[in-house]
Protein backbone atom coordinates (compact mmCIF):
# COMPACT_ATOMS: atom_id res chain seq x y z
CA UNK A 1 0.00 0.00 0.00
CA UNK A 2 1.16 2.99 -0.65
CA UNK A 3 1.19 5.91 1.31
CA UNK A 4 0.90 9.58 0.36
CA UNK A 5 3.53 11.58 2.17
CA UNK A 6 2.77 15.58 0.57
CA UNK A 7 2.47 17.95 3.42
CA UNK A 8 -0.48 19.72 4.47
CA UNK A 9 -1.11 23.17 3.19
CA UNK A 10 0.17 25.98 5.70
CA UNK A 11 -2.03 29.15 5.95
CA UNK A 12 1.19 31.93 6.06
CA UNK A 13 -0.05 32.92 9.75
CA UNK A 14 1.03 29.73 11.09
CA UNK A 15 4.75 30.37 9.69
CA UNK A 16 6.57 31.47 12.70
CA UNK A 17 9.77 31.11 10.74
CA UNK A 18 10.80 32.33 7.37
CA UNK A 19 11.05 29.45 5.21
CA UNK A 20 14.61 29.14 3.16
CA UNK A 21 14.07 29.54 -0.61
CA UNK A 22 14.68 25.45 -0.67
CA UNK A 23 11.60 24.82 1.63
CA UNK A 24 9.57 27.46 -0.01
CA UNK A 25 8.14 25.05 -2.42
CA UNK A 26 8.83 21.40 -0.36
CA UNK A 27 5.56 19.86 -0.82
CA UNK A 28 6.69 16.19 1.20
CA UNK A 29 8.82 16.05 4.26
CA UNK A 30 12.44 16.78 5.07
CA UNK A 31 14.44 13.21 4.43
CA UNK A 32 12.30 12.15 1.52
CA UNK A 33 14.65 12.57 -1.23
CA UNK A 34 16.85 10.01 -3.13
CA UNK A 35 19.94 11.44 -4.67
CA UNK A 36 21.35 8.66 -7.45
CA UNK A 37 24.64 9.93 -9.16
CA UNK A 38 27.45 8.82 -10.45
CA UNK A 39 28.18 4.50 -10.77
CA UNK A 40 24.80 4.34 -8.69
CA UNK A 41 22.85 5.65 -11.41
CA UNK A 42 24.92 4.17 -14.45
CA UNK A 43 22.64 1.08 -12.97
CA UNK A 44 19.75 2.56 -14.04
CA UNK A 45 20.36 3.85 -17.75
CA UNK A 46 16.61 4.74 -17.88
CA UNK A 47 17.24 7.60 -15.19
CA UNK A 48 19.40 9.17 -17.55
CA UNK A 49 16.72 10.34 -19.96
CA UNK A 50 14.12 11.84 -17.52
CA UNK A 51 12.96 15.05 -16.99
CA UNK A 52 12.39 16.98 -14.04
CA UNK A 53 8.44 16.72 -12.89
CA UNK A 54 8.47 13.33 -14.37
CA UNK A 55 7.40 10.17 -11.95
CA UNK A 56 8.96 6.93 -11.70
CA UNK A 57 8.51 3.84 -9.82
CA UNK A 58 10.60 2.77 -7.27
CA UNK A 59 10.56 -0.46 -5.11
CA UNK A 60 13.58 -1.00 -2.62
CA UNK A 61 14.60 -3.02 -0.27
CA UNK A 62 16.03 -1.55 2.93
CA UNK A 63 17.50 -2.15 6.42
CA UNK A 64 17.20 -0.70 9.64
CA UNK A 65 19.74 1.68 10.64
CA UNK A 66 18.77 3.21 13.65
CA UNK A 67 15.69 3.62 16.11
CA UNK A 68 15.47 7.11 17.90
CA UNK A 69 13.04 7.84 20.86
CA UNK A 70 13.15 10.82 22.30
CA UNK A 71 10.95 11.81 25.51
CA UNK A 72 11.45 14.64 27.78
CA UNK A 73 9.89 15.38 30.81
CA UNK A 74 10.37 19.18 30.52
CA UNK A 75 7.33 21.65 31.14
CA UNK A 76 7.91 21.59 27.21
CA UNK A 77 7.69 17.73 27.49
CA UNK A 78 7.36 16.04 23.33
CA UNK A 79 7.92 12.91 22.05
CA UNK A 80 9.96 12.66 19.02
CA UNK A 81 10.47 9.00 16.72
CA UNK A 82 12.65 8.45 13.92
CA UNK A 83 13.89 5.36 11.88
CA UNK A 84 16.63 5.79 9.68
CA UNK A 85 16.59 3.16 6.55
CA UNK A 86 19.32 2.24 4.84
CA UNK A 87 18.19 1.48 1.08
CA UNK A 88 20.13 -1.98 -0.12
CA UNK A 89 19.03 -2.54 -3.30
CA UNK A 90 16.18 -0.56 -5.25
CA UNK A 91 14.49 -0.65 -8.56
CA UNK A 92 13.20 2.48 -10.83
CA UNK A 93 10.75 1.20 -13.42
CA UNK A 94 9.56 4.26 -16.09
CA UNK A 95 5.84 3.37 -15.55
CA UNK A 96 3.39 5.03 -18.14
CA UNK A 97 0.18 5.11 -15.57
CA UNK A 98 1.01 5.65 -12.31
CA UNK A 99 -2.50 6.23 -11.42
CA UNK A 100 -3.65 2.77 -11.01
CA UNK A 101 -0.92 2.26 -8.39
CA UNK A 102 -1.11 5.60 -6.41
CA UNK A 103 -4.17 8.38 -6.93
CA UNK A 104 -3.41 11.46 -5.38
CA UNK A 105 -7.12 12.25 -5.35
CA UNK A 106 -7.79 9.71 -2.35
C-alpha cells in the first residue's frame, strides 16, 4: 500500500519562521529525497533520460539503521520518533500510468 507523504497546506499565519528559498516550495517532508549519481545511477540507464516533474517507480529493499526515541519530561515535554533506513538494493521502473498504483485524489 502505498502511502501519500505531501504535506499539508500551511495558511502563512502559522509560519513562525521564514522558510529558506529550498523549503519554499517542499511539498513532502524533510528526508524524503533520493539522490542517485554517479556508478549508482549508471545502474539505471533509464534515469538518464528523464525530466524533471516526471514520476517513476521505485521499489527497494532496505534495512534498519537506527531507532530514535526521544521523551522529555520538561514543562515543554514532546515525544519525538525516527527510523533511519538504509536502502540496499532498489528498482526504478519508467511506468506510463502511475494512477492505477497511487491516486493522489484519495
Amino acid at each position: 500500500m502505498l502511502v501519500d507523504l505531501k504535506l499539508p497546506k500551511t495558511k502563512k499565519s502559522d509560519s513562525k519562521a521564514m522558510p529558506s528559498p529550498e523549503m519554499a516550495d517542499n511539498q513532502y517532508p524533510y528526508g524524503m529525497t533520493i539522490t542517485i549519481e554517479g556508478d549508482t545511477l549508471k545502474k539505471f540507464p533509464d534515469l538518464m533520460n528523464v525530466q524533471a516533474g516526471q514520476e517513476v517507480n521505485i521499489e527497494a529493499i532496505a534495512r534498519v539503521k537506527m531507532v530514535r526515541k526521544i521523551d522529555t519530561s520538561s514543562a515543554n515535554s514532546y515525544e519525538k520518533s525516527s527510523v533511519e533506513l538504509q536502502l540496499m538494493k532498489l528498482d526504478v521502473s519508467m511506468e506510463k500510468d502511475l494512477d492505477t498504483a497511487f491516486n493522489e485524489d484519495d
